[in-house]
C-alpha atoms as a PDB file:
ATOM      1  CA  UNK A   1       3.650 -69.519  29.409  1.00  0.00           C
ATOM      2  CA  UNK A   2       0.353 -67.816  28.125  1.00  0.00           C
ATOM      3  CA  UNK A   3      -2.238 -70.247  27.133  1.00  0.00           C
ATOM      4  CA  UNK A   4      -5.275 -68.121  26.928  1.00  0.00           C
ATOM      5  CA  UNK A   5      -5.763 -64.703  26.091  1.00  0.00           C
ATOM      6  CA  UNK A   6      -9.404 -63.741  24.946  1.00  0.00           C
ATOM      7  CA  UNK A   7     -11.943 -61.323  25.167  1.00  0.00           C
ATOM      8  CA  UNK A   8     -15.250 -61.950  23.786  1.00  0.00           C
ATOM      9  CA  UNK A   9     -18.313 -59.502  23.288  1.00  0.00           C
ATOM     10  CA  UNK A  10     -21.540 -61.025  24.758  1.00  0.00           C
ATOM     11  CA  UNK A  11     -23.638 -58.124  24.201  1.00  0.00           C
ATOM     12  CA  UNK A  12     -23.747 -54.183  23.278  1.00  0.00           C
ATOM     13  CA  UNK A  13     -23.021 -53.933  26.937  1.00  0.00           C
ATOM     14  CA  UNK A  14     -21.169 -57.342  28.158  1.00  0.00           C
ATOM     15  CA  UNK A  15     -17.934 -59.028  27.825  1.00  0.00           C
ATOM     16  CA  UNK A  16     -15.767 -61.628  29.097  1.00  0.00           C
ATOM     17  CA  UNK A  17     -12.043 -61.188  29.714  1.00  0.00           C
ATOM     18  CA  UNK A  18      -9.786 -64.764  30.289  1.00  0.00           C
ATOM     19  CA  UNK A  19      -6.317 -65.082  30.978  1.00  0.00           C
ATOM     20  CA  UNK A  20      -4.735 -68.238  31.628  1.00  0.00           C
ATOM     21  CA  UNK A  21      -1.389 -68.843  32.412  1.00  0.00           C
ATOM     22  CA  UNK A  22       1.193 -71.967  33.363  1.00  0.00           C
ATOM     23  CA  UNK A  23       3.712 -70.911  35.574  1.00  0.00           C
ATOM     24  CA  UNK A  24       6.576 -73.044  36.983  1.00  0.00           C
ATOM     25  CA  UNK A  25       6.063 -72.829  40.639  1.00  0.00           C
ATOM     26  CA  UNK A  26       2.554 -72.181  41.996  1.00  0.00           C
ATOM     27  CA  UNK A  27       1.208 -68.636  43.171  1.00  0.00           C
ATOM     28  CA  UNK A  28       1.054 -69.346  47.208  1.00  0.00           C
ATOM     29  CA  UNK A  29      -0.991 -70.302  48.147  1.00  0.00           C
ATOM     30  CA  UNK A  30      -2.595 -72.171  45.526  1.00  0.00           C
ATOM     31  CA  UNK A  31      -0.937 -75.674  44.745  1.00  0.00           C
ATOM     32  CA  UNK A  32      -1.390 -75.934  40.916  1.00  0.00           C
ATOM     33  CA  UNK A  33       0.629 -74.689  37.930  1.00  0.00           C
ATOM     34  CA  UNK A  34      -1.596 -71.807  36.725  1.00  0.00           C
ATOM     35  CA  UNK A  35      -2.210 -68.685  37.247  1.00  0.00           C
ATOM     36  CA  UNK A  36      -5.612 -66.749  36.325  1.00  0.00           C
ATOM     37  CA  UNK A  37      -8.058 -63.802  35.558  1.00  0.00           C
ATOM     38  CA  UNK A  38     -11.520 -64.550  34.433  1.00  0.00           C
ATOM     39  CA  UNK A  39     -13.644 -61.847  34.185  1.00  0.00           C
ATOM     40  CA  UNK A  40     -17.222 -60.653  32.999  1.00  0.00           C
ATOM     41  CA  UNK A  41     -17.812 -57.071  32.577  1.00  0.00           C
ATOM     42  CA  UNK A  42     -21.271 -55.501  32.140  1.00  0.00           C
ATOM     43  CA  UNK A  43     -21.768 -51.601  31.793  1.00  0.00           C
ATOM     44  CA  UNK A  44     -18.241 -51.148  32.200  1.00  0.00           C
ATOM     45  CA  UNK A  45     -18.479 -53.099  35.799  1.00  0.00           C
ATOM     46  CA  UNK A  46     -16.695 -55.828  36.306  1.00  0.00           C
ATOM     47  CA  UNK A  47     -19.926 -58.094  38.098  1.00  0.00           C
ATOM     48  CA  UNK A  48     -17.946 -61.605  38.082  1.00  0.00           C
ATOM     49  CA  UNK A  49     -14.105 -62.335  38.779  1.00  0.00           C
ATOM     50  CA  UNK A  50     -12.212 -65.368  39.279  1.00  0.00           C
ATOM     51  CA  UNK A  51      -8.548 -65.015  39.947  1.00  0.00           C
ATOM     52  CA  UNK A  52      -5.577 -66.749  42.267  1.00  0.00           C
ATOM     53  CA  UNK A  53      -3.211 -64.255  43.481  1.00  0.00           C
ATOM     54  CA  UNK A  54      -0.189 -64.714  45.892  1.00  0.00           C
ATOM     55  CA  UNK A  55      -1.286 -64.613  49.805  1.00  0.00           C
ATOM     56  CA  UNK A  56      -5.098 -64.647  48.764  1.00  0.00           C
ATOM     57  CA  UNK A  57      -5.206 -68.245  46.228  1.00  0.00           C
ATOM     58  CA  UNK A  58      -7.975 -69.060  44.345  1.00  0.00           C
ATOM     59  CA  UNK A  59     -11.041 -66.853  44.606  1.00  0.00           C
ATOM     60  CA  UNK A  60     -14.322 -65.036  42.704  1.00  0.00           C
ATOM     61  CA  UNK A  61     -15.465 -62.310  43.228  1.00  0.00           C
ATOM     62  CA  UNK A  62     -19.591 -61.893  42.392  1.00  0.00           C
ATOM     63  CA  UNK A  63     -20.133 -57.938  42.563  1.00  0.00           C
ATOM     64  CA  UNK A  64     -18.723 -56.966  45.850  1.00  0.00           C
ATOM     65  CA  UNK A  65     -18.589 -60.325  47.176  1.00  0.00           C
ATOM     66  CA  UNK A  66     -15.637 -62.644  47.577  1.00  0.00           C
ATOM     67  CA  UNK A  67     -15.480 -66.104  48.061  1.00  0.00           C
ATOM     68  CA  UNK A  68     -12.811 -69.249  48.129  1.00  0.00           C
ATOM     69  CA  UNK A  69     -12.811 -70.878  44.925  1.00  0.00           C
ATOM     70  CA  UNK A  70     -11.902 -74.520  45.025  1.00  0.00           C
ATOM     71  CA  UNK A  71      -9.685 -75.160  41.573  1.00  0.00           C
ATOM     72  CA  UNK A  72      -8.848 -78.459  40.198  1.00  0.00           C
ATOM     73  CA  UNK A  73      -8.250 -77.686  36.054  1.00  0.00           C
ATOM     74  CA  UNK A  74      -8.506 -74.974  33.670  1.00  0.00           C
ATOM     75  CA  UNK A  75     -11.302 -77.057  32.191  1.00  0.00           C
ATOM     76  CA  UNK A  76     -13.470 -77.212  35.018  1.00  0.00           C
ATOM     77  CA  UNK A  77     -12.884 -73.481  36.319  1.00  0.00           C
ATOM     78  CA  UNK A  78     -13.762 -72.348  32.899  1.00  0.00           C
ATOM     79  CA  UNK A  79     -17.176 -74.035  33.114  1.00  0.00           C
ATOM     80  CA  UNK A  80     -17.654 -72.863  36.609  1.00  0.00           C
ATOM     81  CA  UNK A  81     -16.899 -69.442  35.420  1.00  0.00           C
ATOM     82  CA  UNK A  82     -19.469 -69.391  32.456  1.00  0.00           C
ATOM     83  CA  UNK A  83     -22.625 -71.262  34.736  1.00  0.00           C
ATOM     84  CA  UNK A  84     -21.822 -68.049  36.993  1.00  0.00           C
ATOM     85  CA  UNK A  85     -22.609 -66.165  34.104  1.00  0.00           C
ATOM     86  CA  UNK A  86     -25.578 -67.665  33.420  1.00  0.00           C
ATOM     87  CA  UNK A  87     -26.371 -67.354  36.847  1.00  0.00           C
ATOM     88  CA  UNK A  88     -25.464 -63.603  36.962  1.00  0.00           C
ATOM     89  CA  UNK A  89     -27.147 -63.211  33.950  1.00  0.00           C
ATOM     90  CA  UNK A  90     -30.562 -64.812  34.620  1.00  0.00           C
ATOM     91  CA  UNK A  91     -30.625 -62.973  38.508  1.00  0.00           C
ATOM     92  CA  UNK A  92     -30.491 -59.814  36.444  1.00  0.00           C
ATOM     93  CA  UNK A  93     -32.406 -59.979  33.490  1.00  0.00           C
ATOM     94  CA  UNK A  94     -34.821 -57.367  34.738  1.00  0.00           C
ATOM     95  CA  UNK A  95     -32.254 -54.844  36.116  1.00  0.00           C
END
């Protein structure tokens, strides 16, 4: 079932993508019930991803970079996702 769907502008040149999902059996190898794509796109790059897919789990990506993400709820990812952003953000104010 589809519980989020939204794209937001940030800026002439930035926005964020989020999809959230509950599924009824977990994507493998993550353990919870949802499934995900978070996404912040500047100049038509995509510079910040979270997402869970099956055989990788939870994981962001921060430009070419890809880490384990450890999810516990949609709540907490989602403010994980936007003091990335900020982070992302501040690191490249001068680019």
């Amino acid at each position: 079932m589809l519980l989020v769907r939204r794209r937001v502008v940030l800026a002439l040149n930035a926005f964020v993508e989020i999809v959230i999902w509950q599924v009824p059996e977990p994507v493998p190898p993550s353990h919870h019930p949802f499934k995900y794509r978070l996404a912040y796109v500047v100049d038509g790059r995509c510079v910040l991803r979270y997402d869970n897919e099956r055989g990788k789990g939870d994981h962001r990506h921060i430009g070419s970079n890809e880490s384990p993400y450890p999810f516990s709820t949609p709540e907490r990812l989602m403010a994980d996702f936007h003091a990335d952003i900020k982070r992302w953000n501040d690191e490249h104010r001068d680019s």
